[in-house]
N, C-alpha and C. Protein backbone atom coordinates (compact mmCIF):
# COMPACT_ATOMS: atom_id res chain seq x y z
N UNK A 1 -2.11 -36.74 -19.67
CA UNK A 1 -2.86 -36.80 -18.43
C UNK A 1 -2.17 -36.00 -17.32
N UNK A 2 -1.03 -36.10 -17.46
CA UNK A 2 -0.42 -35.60 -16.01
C UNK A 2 0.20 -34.24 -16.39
N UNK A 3 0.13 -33.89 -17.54
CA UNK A 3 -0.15 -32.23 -17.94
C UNK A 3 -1.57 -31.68 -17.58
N UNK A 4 -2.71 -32.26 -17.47
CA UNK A 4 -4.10 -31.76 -17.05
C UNK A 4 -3.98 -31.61 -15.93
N UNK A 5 -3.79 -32.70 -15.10
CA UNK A 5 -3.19 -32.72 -13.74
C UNK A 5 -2.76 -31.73 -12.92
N UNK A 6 -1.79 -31.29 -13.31
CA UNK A 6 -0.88 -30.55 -13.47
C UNK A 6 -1.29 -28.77 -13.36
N UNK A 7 -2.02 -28.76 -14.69
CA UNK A 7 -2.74 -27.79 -14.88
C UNK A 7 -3.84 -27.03 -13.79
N UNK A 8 -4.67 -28.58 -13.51
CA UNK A 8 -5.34 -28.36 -12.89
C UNK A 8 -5.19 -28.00 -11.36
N UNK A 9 -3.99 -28.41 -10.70
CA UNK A 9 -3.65 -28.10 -9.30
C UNK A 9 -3.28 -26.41 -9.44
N UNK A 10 -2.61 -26.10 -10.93
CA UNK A 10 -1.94 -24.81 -10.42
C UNK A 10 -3.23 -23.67 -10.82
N UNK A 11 -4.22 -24.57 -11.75
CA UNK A 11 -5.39 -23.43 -11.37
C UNK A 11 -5.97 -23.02 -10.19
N UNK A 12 -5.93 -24.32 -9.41
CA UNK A 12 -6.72 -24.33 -7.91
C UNK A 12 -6.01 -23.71 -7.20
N UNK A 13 -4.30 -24.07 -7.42
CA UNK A 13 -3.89 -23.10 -6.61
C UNK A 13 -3.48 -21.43 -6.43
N UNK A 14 -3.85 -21.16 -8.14
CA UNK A 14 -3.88 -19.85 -8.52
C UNK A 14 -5.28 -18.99 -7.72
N UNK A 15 -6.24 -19.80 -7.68
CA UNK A 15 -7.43 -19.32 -7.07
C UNK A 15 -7.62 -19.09 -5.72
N UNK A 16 -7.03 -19.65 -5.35
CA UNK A 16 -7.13 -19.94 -3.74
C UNK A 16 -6.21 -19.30 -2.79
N UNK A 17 -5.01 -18.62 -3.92
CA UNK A 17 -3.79 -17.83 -3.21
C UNK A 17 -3.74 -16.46 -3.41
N UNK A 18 -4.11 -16.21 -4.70
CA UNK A 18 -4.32 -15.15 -5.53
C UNK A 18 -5.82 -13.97 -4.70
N UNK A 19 -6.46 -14.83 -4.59
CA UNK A 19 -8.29 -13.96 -4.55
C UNK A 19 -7.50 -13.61 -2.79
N UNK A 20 -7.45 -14.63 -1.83
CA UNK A 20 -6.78 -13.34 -0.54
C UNK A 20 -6.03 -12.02 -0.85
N UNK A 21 -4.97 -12.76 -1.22
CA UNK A 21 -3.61 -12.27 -1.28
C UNK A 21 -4.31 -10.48 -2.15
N UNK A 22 -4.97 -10.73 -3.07
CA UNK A 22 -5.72 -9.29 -3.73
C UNK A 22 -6.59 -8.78 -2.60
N UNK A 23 -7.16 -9.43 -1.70
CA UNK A 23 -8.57 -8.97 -0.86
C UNK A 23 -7.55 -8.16 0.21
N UNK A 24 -6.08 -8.95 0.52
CA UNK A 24 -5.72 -7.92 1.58
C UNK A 24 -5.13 -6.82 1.40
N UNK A 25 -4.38 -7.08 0.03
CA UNK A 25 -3.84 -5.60 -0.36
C UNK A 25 -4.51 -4.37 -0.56
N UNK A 26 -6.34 -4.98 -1.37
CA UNK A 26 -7.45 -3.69 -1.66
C UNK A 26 -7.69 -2.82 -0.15
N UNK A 27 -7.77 -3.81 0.89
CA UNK A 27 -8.17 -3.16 2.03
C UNK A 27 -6.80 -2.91 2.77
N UNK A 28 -5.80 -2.47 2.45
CA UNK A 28 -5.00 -1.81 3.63
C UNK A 28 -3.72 -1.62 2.63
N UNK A 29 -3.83 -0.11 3.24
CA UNK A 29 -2.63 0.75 3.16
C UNK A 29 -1.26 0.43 2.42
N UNK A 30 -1.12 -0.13 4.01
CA UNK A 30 0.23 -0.92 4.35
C UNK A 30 0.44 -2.64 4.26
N UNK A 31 0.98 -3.43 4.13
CA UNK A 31 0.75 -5.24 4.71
C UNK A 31 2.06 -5.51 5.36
N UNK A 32 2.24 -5.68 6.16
CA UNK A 32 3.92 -6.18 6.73
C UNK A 32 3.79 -7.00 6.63
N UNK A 33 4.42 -8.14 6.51
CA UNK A 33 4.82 -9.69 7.03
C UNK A 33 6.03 -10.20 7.30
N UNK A 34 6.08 -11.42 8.05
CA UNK A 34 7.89 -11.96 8.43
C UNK A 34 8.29 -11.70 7.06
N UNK A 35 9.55 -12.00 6.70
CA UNK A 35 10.18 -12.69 5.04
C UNK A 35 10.98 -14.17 5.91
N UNK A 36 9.82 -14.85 5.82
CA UNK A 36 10.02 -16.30 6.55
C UNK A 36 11.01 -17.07 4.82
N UNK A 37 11.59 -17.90 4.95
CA UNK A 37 12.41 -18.66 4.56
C UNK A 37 11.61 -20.20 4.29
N UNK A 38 10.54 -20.12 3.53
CA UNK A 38 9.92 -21.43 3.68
C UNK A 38 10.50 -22.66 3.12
N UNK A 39 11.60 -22.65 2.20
CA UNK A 39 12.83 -23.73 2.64
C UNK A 39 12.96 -24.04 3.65
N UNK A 40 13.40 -23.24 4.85
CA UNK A 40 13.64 -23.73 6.06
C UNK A 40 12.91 -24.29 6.58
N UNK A 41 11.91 -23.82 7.12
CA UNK A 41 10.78 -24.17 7.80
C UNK A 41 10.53 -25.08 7.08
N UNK A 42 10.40 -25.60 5.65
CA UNK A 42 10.13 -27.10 5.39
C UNK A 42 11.58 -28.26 5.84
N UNK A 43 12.38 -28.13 6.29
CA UNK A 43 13.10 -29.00 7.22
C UNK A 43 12.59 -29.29 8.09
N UNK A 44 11.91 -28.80 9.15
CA UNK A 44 11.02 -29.65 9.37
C UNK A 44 10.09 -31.06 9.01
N UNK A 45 10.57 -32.14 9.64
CA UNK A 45 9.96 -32.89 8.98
C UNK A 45 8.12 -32.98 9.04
N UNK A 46 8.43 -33.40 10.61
CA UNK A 46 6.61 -33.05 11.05
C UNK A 46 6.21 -32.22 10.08
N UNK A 47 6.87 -30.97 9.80
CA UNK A 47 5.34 -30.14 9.46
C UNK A 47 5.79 -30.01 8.00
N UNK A 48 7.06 -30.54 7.27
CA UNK A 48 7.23 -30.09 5.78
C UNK A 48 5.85 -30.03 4.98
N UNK A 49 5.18 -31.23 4.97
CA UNK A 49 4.19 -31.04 4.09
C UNK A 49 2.66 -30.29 3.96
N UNK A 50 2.79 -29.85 5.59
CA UNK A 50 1.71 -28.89 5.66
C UNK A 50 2.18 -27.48 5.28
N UNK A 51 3.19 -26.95 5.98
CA UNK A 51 4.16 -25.87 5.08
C UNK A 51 4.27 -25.70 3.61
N UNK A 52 4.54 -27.15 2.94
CA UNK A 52 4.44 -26.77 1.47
C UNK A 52 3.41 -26.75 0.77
N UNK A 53 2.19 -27.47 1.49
CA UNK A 53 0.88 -27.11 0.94
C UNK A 53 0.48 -26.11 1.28
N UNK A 54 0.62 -25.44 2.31
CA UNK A 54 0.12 -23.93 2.35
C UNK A 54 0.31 -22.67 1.35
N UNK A 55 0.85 -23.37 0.52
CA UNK A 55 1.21 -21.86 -0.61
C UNK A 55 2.20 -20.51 0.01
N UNK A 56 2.57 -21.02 0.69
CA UNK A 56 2.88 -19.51 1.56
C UNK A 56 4.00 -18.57 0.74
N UNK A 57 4.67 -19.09 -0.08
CA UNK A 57 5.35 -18.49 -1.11
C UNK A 57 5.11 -17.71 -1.82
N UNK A 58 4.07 -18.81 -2.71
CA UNK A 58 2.39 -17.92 -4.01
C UNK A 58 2.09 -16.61 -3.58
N UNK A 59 1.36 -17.14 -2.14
CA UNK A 59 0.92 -16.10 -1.60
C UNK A 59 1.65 -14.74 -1.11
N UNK A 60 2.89 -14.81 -0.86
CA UNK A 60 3.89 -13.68 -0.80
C UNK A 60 4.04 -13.06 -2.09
N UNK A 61 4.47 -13.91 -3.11
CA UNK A 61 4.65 -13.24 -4.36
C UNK A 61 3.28 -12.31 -4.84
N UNK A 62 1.93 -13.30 -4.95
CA UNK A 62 0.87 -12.23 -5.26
C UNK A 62 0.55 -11.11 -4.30
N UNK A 63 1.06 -11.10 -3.25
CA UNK A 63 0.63 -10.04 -2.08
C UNK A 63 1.99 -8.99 -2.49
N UNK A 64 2.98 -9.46 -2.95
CA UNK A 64 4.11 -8.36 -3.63
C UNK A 64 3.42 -8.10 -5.13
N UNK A 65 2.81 -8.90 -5.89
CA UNK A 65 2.57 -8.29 -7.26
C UNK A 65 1.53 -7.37 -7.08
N UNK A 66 0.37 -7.68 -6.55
CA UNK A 66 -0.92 -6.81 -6.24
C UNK A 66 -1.04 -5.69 -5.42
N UNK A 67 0.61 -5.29 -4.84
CA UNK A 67 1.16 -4.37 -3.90
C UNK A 67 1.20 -3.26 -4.72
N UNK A 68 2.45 -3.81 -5.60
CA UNK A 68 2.79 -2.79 -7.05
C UNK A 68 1.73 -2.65 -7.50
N UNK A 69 0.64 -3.31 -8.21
CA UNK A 69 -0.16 -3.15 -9.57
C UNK A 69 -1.47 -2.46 -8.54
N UNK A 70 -1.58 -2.27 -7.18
CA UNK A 70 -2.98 -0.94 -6.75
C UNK A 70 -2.15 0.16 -5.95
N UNK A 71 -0.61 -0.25 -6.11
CA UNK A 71 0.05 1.18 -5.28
C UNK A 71 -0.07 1.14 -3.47
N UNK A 72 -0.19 0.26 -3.45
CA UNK A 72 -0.22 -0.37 -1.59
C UNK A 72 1.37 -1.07 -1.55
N UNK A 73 2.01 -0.34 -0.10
CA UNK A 73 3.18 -0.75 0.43
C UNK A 73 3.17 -2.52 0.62
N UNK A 74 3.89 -3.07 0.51
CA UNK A 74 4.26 -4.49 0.92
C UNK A 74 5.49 -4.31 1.85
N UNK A 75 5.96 -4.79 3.07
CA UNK A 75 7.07 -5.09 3.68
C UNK A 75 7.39 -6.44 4.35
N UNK A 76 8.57 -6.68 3.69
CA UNK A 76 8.85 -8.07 4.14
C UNK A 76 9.91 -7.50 5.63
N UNK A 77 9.27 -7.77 6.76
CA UNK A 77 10.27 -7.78 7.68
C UNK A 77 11.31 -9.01 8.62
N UNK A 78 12.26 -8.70 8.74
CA UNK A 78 13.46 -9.61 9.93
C UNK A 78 12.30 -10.37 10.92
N UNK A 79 12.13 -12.00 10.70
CA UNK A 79 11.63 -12.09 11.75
C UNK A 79 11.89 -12.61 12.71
N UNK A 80 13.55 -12.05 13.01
CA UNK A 80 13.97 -12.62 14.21
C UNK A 80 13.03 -12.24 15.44
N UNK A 81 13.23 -12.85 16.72
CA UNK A 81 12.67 -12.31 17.97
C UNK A 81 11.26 -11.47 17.94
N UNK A 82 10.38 -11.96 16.82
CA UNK A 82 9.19 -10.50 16.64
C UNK A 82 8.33 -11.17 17.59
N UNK A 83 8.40 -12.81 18.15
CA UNK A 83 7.06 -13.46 19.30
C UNK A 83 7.99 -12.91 21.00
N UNK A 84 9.37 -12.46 20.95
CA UNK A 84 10.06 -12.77 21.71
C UNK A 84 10.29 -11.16 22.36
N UNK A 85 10.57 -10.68 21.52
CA UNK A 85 10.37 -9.09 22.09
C UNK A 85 8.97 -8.86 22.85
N UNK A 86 9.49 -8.36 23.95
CA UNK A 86 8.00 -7.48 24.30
C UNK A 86 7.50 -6.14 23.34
N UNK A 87 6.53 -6.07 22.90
CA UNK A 87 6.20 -4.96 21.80
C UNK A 87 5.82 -3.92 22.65
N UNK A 88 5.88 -3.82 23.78
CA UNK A 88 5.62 -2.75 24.67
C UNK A 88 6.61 -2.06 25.15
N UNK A 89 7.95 -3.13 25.59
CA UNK A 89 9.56 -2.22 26.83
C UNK A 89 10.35 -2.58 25.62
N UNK A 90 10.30 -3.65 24.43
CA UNK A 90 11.40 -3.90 23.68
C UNK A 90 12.29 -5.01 24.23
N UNK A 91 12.48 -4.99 25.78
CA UNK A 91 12.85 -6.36 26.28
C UNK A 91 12.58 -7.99 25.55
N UNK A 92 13.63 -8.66 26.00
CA UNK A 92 13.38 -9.97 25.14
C UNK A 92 12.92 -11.02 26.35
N UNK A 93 11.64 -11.67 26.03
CA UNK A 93 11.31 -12.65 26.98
C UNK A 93 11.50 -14.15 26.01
N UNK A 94 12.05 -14.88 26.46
CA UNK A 94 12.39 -16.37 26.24
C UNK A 94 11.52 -16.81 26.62
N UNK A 95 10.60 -17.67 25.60
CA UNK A 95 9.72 -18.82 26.16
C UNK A 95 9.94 -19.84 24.86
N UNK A 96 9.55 -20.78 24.77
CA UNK A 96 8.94 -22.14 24.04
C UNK A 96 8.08 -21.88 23.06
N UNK A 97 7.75 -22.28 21.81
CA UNK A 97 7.22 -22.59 21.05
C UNK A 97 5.55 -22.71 21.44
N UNK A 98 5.56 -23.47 22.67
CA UNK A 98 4.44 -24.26 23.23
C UNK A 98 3.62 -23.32 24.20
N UNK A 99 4.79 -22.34 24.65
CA UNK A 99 3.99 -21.09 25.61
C UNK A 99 3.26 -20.08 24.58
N UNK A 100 2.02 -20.08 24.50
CA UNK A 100 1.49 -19.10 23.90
C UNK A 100 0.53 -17.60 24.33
N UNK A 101 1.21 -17.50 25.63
CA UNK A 101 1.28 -15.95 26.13
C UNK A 101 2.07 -15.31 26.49
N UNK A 102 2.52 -13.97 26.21
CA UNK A 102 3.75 -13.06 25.93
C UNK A 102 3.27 -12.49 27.28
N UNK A 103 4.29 -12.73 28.33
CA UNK A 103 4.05 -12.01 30.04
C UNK A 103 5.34 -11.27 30.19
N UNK A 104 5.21 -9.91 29.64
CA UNK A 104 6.89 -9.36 30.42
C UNK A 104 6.62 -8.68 32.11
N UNK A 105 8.05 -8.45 32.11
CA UNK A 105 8.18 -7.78 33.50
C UNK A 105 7.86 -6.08 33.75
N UNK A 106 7.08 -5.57 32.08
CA UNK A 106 6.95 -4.33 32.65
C UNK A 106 5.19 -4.45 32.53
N UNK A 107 4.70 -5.72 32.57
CA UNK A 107 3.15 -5.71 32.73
C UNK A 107 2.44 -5.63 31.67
N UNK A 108 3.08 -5.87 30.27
CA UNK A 108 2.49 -6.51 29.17
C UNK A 108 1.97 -7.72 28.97
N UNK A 109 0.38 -8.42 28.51
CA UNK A 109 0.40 -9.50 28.89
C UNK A 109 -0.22 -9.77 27.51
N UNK A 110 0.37 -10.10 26.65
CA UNK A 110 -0.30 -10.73 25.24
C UNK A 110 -0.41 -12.05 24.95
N UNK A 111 -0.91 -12.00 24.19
CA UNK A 111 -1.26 -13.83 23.34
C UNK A 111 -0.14 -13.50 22.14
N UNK A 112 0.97 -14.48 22.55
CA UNK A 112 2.09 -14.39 21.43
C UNK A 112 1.94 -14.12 20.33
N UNK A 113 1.02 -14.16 19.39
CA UNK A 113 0.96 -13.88 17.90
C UNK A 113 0.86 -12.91 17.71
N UNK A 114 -0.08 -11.60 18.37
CA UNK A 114 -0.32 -10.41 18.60
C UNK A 114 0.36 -10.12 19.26
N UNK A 115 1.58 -9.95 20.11
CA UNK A 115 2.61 -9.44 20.60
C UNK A 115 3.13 -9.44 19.38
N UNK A 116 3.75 -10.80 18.31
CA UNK A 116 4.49 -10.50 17.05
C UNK A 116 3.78 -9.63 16.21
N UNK A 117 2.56 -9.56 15.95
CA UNK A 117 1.72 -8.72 14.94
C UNK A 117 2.38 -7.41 15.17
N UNK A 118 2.37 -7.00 16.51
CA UNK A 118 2.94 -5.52 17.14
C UNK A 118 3.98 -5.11 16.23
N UNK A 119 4.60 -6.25 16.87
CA UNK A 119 6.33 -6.35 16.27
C UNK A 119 6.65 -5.70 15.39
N UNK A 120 6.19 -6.50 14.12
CA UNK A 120 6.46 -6.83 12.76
C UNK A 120 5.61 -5.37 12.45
N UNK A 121 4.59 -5.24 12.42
CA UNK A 121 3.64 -4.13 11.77
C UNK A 121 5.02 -2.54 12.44
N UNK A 122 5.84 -2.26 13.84
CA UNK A 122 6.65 -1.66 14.31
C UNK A 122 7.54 -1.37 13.12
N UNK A 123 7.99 -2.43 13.09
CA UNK A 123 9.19 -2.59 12.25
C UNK A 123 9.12 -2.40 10.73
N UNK A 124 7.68 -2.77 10.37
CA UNK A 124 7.83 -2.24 8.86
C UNK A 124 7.32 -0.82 8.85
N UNK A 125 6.95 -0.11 9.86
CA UNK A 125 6.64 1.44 9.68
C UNK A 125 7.90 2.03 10.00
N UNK A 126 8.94 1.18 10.52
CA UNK A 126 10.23 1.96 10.65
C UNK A 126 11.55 1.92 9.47
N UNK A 127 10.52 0.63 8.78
CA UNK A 127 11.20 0.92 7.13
C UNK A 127 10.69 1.79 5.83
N UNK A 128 9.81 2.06 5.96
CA UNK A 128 8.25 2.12 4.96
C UNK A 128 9.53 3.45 4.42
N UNK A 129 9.83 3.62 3.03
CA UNK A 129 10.36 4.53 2.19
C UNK A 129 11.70 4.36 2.23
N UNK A 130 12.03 3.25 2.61
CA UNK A 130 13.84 2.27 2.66
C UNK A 130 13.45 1.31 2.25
N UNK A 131 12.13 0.37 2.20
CA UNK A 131 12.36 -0.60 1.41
C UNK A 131 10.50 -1.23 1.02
N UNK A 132 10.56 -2.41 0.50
CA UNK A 132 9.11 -2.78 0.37
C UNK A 132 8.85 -2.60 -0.87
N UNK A 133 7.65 -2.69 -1.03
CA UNK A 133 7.53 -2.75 -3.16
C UNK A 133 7.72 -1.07 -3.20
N UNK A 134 8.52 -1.45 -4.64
CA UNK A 134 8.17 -0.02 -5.35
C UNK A 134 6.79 0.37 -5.65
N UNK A 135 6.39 1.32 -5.84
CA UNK A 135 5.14 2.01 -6.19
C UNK A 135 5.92 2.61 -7.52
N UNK A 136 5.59 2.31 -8.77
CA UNK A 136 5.92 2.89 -9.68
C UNK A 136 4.70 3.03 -11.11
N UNK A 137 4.88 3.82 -11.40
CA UNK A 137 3.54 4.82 -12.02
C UNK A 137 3.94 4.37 -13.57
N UNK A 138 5.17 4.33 -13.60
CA UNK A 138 5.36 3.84 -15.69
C UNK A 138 5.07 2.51 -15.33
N UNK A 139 4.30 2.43 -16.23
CA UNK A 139 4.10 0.50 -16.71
C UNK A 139 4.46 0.08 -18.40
N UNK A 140 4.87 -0.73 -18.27
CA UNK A 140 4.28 -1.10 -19.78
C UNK A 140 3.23 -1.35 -20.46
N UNK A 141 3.14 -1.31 -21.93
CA UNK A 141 2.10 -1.74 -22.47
C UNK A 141 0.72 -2.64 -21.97
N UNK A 142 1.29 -3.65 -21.29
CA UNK A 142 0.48 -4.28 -20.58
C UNK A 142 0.06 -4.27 -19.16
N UNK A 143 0.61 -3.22 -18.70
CA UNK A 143 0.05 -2.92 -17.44
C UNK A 143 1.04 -3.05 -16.28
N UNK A 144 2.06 -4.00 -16.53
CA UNK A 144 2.82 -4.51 -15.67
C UNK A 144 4.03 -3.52 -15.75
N UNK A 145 5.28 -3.96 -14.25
CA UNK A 145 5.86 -3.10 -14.28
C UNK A 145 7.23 -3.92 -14.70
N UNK A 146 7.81 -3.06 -15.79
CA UNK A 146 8.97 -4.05 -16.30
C UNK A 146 10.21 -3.55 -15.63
N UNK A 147 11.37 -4.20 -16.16
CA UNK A 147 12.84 -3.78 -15.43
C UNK A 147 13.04 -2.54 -15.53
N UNK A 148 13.09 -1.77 -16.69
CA UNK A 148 13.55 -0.29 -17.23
C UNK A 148 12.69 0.35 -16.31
N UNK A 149 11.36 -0.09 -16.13
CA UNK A 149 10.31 0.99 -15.32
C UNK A 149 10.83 0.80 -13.83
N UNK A 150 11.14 0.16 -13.64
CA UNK A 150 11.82 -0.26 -12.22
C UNK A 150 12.90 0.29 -12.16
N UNK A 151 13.86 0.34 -12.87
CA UNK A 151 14.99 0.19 -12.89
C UNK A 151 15.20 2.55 -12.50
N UNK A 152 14.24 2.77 -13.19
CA UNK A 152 13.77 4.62 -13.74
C UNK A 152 13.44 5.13 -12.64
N UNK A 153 12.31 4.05 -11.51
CA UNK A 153 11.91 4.72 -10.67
C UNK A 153 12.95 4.47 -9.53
N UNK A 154 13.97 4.07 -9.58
CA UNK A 154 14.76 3.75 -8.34
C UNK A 154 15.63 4.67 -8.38
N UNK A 155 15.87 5.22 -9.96
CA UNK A 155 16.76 6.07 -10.35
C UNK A 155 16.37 7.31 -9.46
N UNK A 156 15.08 7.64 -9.99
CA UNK A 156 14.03 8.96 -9.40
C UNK A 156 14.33 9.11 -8.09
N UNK A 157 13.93 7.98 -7.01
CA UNK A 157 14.17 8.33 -6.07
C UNK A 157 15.21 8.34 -5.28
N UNK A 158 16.16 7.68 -5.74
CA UNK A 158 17.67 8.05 -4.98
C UNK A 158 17.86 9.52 -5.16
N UNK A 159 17.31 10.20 -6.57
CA UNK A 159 17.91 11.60 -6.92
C UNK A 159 16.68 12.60 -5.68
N UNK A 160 16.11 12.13 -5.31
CA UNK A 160 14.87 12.59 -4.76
C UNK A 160 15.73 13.12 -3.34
């Protein structure tokens, strides 16, 4: 019973993490995101269990597998200070958790999440060919990309 169980949550949750996580990679280029630590953030007590039901892990991993397997960049970026920086002067404005508009002193006035969107999307175009999924063209037999093929194309491009 508790093998069906079982089964059955990680189908639901194969479905439900998987079908985005593919929808955002088909439509764009590029995907940045924090590389949040969702260990941490489940210390939290308040919010551990909404954190760990969110999949947010799944969903990183398939948004890195479906990166590689259609040839779309993935970047996991630092997400220190990305609500806290102004994305406009680079200045750091200090606010609360609870303040959710980004007001600097050179007359930027955002809604904090989109000030970080700035951020983060900044910062992974200032990595994009230093780091993020490989794009690699040998696969194996089955489609996927194994160690040696990984291992060939990293070779390639250091010599590059």
């Amino acid at each position: 019973m508790h093998k069906r169980v079982k089964s059955l949550l990680l189908r639901l949750l194969y479905s439900k993490v998987s079908s985005p996580a593919r929808c955002v990679i088909r439509s764009n280029d590029l995907v940045a995101y924090e590389d949040l630590r969702v260990k941490n953030l489940a210390k939290n007590h308040c919010l551990a269990k909404s954190i760990n039901d969110a999949g947010w892990y799944q969903f990183r991993k398939w948004m890195e597998h479906f990166g590689t397997k259609f040839g779309k960049v993935t970047v996991a970026v630092n997400p220190a200070y990305t609500s806290q920086n102004c994305s406009n002067c680079g200045e750091v404005v200090k606010k609360s958790l609870s303040t959710r508009t980004h007001a600097c002193k050179c007359g930027c006035q955002l809604d904090r999440d989109h000030n970080a969107a700035i951020n983060i999307l900044k910062r992974a175009l200032s990595t994009v060919g230093h780091t993020g999924t490989w794009v690699v063209k040998d696969l194996n037999a089955s489609g996927e990309c194994d160690s040696l093929a990984r291992n060939l194309a990293l070779k390639k491009s250091l010599e590059d």
